[in-house]
Protein backbone atom coordinates (compact mmCIF):
# COMPACT_ATOMS: atom_id res chain seq x y z
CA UNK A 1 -0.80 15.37 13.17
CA UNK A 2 -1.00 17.46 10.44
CA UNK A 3 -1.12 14.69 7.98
CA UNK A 4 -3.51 12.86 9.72
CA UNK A 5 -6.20 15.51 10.01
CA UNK A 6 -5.80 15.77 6.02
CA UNK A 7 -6.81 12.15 5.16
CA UNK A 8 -9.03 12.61 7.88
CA UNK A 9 -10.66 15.46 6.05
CA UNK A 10 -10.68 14.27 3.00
CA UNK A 11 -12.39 10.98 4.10
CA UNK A 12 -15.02 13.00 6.13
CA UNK A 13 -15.99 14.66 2.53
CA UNK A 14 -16.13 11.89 0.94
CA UNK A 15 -13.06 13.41 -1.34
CA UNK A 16 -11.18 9.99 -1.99
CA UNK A 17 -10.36 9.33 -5.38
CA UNK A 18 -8.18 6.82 -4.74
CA UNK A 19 -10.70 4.66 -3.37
CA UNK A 20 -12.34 1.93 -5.85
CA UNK A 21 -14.75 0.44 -4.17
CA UNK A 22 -12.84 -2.82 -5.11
CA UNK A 23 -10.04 -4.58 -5.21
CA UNK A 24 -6.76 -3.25 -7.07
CA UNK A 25 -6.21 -5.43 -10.47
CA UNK A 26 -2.61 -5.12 -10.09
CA UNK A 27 -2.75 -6.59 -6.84
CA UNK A 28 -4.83 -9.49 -7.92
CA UNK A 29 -2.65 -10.05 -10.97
CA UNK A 30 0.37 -9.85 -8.77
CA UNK A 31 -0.76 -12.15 -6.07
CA UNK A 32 -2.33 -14.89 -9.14
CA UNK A 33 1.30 -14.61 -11.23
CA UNK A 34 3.77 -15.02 -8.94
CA UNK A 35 1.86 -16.56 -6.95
CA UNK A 36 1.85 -15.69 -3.70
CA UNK A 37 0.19 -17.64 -1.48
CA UNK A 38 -2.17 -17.00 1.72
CA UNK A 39 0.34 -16.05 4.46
CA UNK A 40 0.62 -12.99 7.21
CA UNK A 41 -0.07 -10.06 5.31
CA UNK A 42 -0.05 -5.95 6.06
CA UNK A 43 -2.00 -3.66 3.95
CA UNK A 44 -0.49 -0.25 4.21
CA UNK A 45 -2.85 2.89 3.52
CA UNK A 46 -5.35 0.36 3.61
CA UNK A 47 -8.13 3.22 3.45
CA UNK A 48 -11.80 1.37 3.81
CA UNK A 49 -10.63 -2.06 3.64
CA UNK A 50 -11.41 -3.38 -0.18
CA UNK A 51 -7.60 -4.97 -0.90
CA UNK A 52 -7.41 -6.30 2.69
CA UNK A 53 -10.84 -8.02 1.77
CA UNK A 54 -9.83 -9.37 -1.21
CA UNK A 55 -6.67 -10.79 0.22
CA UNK A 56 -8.22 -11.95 3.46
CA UNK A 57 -10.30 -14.30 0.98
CA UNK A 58 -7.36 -15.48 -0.70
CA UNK A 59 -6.29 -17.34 2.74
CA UNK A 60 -4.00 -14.21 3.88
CA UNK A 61 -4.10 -13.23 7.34
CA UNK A 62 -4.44 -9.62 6.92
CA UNK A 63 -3.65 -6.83 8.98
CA UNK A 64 -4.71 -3.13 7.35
CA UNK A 65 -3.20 -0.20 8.43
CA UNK A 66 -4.42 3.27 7.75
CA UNK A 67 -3.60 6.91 9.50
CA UNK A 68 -7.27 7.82 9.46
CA UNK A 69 -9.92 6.73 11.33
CA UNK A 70 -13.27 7.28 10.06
CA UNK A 71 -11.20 4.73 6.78
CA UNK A 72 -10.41 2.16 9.47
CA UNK A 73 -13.90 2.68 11.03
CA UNK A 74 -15.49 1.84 6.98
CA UNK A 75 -13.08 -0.58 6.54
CA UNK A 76 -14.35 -2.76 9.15
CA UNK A 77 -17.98 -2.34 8.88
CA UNK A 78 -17.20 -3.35 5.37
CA UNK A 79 -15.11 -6.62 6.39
CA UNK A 80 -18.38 -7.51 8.90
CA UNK A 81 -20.89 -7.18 5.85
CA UNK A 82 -19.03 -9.54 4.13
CA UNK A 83 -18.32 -11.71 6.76
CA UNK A 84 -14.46 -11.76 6.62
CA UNK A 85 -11.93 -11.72 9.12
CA UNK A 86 -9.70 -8.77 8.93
CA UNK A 87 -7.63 -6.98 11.56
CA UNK A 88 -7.61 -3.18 11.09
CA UNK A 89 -4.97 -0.92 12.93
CA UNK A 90 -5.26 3.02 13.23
CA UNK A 91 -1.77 4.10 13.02
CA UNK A 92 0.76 6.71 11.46
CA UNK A 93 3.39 3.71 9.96
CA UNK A 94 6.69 6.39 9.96
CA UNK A 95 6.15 6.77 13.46
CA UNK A 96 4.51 3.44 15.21
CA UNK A 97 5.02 -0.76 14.97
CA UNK A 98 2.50 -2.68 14.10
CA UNK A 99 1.93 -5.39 16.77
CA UNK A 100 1.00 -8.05 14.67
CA UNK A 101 4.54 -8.43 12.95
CA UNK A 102 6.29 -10.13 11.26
CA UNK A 103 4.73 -10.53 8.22
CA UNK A 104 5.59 -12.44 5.27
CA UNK A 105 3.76 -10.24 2.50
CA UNK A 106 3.49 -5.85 2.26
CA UNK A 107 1.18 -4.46 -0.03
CA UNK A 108 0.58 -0.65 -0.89
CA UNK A 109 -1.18 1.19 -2.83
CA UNK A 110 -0.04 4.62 -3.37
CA UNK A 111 1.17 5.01 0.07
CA UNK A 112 4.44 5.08 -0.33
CA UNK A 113 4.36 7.54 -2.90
CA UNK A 114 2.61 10.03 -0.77
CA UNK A 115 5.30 10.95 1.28
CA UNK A 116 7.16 14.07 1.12
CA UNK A 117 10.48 13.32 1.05
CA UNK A 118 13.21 10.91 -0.18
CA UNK A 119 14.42 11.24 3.51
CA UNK A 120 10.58 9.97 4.21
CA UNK A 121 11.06 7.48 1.51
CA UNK A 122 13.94 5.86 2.81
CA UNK A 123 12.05 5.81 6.37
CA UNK A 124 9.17 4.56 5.03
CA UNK A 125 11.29 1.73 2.91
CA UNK A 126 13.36 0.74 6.24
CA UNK A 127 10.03 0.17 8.10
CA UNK A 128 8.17 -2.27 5.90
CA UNK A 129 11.40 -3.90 5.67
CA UNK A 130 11.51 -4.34 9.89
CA UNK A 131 7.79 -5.00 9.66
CA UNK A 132 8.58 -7.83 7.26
CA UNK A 133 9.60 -11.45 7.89
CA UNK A 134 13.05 -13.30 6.70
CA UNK A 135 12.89 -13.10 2.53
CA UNK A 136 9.88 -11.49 2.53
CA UNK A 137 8.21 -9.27 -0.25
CA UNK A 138 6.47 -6.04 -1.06
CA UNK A 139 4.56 -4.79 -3.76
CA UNK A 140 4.56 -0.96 -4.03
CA UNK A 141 2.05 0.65 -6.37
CA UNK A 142 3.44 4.27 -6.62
CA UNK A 143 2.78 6.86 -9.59
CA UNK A 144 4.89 7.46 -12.27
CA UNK A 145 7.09 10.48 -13.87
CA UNK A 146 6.73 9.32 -17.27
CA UNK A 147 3.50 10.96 -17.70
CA UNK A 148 2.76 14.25 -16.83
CA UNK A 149 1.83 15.67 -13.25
CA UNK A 150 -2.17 15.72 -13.18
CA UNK A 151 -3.73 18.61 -10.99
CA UNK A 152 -5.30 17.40 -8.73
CA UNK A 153 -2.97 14.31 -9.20
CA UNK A 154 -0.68 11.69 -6.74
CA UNK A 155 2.79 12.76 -6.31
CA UNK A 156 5.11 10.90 -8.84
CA UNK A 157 8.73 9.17 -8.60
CA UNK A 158 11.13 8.25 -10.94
CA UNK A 159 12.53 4.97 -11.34
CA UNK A 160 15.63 6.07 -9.72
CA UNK A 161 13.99 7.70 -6.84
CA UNK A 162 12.56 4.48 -6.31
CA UNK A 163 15.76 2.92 -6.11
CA UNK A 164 17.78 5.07 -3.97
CA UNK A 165 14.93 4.67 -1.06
CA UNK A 166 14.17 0.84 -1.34
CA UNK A 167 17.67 -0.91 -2.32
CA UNK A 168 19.80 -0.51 0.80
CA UNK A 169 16.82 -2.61 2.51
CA UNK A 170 15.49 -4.44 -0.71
CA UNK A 171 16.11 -6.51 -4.07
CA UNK A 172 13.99 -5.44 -6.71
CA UNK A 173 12.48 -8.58 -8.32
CA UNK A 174 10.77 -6.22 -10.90
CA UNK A 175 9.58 -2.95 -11.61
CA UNK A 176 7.36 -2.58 -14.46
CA UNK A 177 5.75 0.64 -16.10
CA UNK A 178 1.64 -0.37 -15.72
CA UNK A 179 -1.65 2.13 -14.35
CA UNK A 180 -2.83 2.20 -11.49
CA UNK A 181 -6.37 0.52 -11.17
CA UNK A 182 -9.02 3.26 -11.69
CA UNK A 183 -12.77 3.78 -12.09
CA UNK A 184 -11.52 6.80 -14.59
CA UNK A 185 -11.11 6.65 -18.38
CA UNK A 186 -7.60 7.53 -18.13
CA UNK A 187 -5.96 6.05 -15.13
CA UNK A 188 -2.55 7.16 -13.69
CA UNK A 189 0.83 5.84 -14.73
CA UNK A 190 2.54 3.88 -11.92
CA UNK A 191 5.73 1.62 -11.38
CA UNK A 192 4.61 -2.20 -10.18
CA UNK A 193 7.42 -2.64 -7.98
CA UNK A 194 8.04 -6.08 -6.49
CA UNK A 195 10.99 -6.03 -3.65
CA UNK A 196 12.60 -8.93 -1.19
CA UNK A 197 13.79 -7.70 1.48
CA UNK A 198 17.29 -7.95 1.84
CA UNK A 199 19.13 -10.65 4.14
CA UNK A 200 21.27 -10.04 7.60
């Protein structure tokens, strides 16, 4: 509860720096390289909608999920202005199933890295990999430790934190040093981590 009323907060003030106002580059380069194409597709910490948009145009069934509401309640008046089908969920994902599973493709954005523990990492890694089809893969945008904590800043994780969470679910396919996708002059280090979930 606690950690909804804080995003819930900070989207009532309009205090979200995270949010673009567009779609994530690294997510469009990710999706365009591999490729990946249109399949069933959850958008964790989906906030008001503008990567489930994106991907929902690409031919991706899209489910967003998001612990606040008043960013679920944006992200689809958003999806209606621009006339694209989107299904958006209201949930806390350490705690509840999304109904709409399995899916075939995970994407976050700095949601992963939010949490407060490696125990809550672990938790967190275990779920997308439950929520997630035979083979299939996430992308996890999550802030880096080789740059310096910013205050206010996201948390940050080493590449080894990283690892200890996601490999006893996941094979990392590749996790590259990049930035995540800001409207700033100086955006924040992040890991691009790619991960197929694990067989059996």
């Amino acid at each position: 509860m606690l950690e909804e009323n804080r995003f819930e907060e900070r989207y009532a003030k309009g205090e979200i720096p995270w949010d673009l106002g567009r779609v994530d580059a690294n997510l469009v380069a990710m999706v365009e390289k591999m490729p990946i194409a249109g399949c069933r597709a959850l958008d964790l910490g989906c906030g008001t909608g503008d990567n489930s948009i994106w991907l929902a145009r690409q031919a991706f069934d899209v489910t967003g999920v998001d612990i606040s509401t008043l960013a679920i309640k944006q992200a689809r008046s958003k999806a209606l202005q621009n006339g694209v089908e989107c299904r958006f969920v209201v949930a806390d994902f350490l705690k509840e199933r999304v109904g709409e599973a399995p899916f075939d493709f995970v994407f976050d954005r700095g949601c992963f890295h939010s949490l407060d523990s490696q125990q809550q990492h672990a938790l967190f890694a275990q779920n997308v990999s439950i929520h997630l089809d035979h083979e299939g893969v996430w992308l996890s945008l999550i802030a880096s430790t080789d740059a310096p904590q910013r205050d206010p800043g996201p948390p940050r994780l080493s590449a080894a934190e990283i690892a200890i969470a996601v490999e006893p679910f996941f094979e990392i396919l590749s996790l590259v040093s990049g930035n995540l996708d800001s409207n700033r002059s100086d955006p924040v280090r992040c890991w691009v981590c790619v991960m197929k979930k694990r067989g059996g």
